[in-house]
Protein backbone atom coordinates (compact mmCIF):
# COMPACT_ATOMS: atom_id res chain seq x y z
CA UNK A 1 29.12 -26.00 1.86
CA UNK A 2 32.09 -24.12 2.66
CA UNK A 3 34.21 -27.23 3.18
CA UNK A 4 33.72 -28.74 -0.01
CA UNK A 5 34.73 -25.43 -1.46
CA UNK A 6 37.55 -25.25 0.47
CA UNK A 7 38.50 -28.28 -0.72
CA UNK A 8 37.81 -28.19 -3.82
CA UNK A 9 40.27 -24.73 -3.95
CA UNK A 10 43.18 -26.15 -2.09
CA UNK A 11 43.14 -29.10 -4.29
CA UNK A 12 43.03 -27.31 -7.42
CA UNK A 13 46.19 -25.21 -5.87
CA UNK A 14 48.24 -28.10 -4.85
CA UNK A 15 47.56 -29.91 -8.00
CA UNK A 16 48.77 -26.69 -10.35
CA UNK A 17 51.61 -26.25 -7.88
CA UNK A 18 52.54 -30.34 -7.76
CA UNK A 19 52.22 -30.26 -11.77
CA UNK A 20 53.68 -26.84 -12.82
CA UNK A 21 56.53 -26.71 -10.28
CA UNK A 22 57.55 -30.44 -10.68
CA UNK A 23 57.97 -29.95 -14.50
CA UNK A 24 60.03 -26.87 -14.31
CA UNK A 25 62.10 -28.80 -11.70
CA UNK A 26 62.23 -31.30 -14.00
CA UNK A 27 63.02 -29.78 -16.84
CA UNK A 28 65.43 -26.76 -15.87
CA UNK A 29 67.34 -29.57 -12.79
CA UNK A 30 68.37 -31.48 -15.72
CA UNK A 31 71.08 -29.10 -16.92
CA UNK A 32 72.27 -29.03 -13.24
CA UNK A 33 72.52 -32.29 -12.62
CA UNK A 34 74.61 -32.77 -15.65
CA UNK A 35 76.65 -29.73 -14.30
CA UNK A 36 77.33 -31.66 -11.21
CA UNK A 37 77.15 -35.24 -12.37
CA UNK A 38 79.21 -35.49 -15.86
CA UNK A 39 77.04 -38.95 -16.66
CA UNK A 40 73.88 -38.54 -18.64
CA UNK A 41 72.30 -42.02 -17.72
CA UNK A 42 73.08 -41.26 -13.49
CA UNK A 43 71.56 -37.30 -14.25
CA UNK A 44 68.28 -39.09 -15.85
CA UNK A 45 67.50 -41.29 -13.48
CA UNK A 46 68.30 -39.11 -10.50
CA UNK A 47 65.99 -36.30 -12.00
CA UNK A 48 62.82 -39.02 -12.53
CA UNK A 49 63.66 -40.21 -9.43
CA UNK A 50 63.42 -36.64 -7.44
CA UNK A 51 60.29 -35.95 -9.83
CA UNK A 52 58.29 -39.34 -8.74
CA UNK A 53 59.14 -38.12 -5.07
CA UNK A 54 58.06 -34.66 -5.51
CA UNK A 55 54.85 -35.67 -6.82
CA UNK A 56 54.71 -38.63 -3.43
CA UNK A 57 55.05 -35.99 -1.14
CA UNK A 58 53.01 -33.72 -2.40
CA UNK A 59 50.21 -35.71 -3.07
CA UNK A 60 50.53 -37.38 0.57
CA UNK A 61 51.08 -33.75 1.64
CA UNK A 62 47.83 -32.27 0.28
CA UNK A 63 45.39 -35.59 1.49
CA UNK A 64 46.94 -35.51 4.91
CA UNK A 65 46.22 -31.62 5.27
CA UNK A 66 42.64 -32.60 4.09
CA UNK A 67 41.73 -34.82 6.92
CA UNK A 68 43.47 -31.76 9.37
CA UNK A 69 40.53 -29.80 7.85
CA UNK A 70 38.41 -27.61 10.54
CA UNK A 71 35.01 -26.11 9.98
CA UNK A 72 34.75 -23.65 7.97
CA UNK A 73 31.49 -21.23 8.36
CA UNK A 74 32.61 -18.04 6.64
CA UNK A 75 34.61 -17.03 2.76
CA UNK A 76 36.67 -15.11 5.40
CA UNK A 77 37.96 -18.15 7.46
CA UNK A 78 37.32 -19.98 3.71
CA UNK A 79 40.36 -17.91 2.23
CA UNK A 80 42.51 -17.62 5.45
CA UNK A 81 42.63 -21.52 5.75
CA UNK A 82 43.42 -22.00 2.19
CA UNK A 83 46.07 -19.61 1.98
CA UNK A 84 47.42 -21.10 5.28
CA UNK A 85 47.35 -24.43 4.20
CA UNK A 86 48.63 -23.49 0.39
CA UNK A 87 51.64 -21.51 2.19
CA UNK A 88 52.96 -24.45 4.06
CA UNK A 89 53.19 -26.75 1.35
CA UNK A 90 55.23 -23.99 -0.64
CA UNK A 91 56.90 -23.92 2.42
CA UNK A 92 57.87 -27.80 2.91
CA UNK A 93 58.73 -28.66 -0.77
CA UNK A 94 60.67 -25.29 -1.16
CA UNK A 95 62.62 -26.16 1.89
CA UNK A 96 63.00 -29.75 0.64
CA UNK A 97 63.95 -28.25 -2.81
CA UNK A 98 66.86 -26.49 -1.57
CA UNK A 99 67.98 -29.60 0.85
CA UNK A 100 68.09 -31.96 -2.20
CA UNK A 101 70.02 -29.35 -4.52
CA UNK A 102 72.24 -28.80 -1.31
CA UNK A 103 72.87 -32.83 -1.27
CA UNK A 104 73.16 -33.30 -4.47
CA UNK A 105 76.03 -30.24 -4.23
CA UNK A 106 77.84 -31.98 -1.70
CA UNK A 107 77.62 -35.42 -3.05
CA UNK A 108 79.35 -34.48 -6.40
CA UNK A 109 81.61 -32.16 -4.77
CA UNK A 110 82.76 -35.60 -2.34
CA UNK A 111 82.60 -37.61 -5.75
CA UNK A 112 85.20 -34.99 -7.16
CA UNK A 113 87.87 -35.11 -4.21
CA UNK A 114 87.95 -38.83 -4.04
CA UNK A 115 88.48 -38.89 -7.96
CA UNK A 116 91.67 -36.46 -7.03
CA UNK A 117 92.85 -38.11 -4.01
CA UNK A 118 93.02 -41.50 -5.98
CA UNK A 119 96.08 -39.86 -8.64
């Protein structure tokens, strides 16, 4: 009984989180990417492209923690495996976040110097 709960909390979580957070990134990491980029068509299609692979790996994320699922017997260990689980994947695409905004940094910063060096 327990498990099903579980499971039915963590996937309500992840899907708020996957939706919400993917949006905002979507929305707000347009203006950046135009920041960085200077072409609207490139910025577009980058940003639907990190979107559709936000959603893959959070969606792959979430069922492969579901078959990693233990046992649960208690709403103790019910709320302690939850927030565990929920905490990691905040973890993961936070820390993959920051890695794409760092390449993305980098790229247009390379894209800029070989623009210069060309004169």
């Amino acid at each position: 009984m327990f498990n099903i709960l579980s499971y039915g909390i963590y996937l309500s979580i992840s899907c708020y989180i996957t939706l919400y957070v993917g949006w905002r990134f979507y929305s707000l990491g347009a203006v950046y990417l135009q920041y960085l980029l200077k072409e609207e068509k490139i910025c577009r299609a980058i940003n639907k492209t990190l979107l559709t692979c936000y959603y893959l790996v959070n969606m792959g994320y979430a069922a492969y923690c579901l078959s990693d699922w233990e046992d649960i017997e208690q709403c103790s260990q019910l709320i302690a495996f939850v927030s565990i689980k929920t905490g990691i994947i905040i973890l993961v695409l936070s820390g993959l976040h920051y890695i794409n905004l760092s390449v993305l940094y980098f790229l247009s910063k390379k894209q800029f110097t070989l623009k210069n060096t060309s004169i």
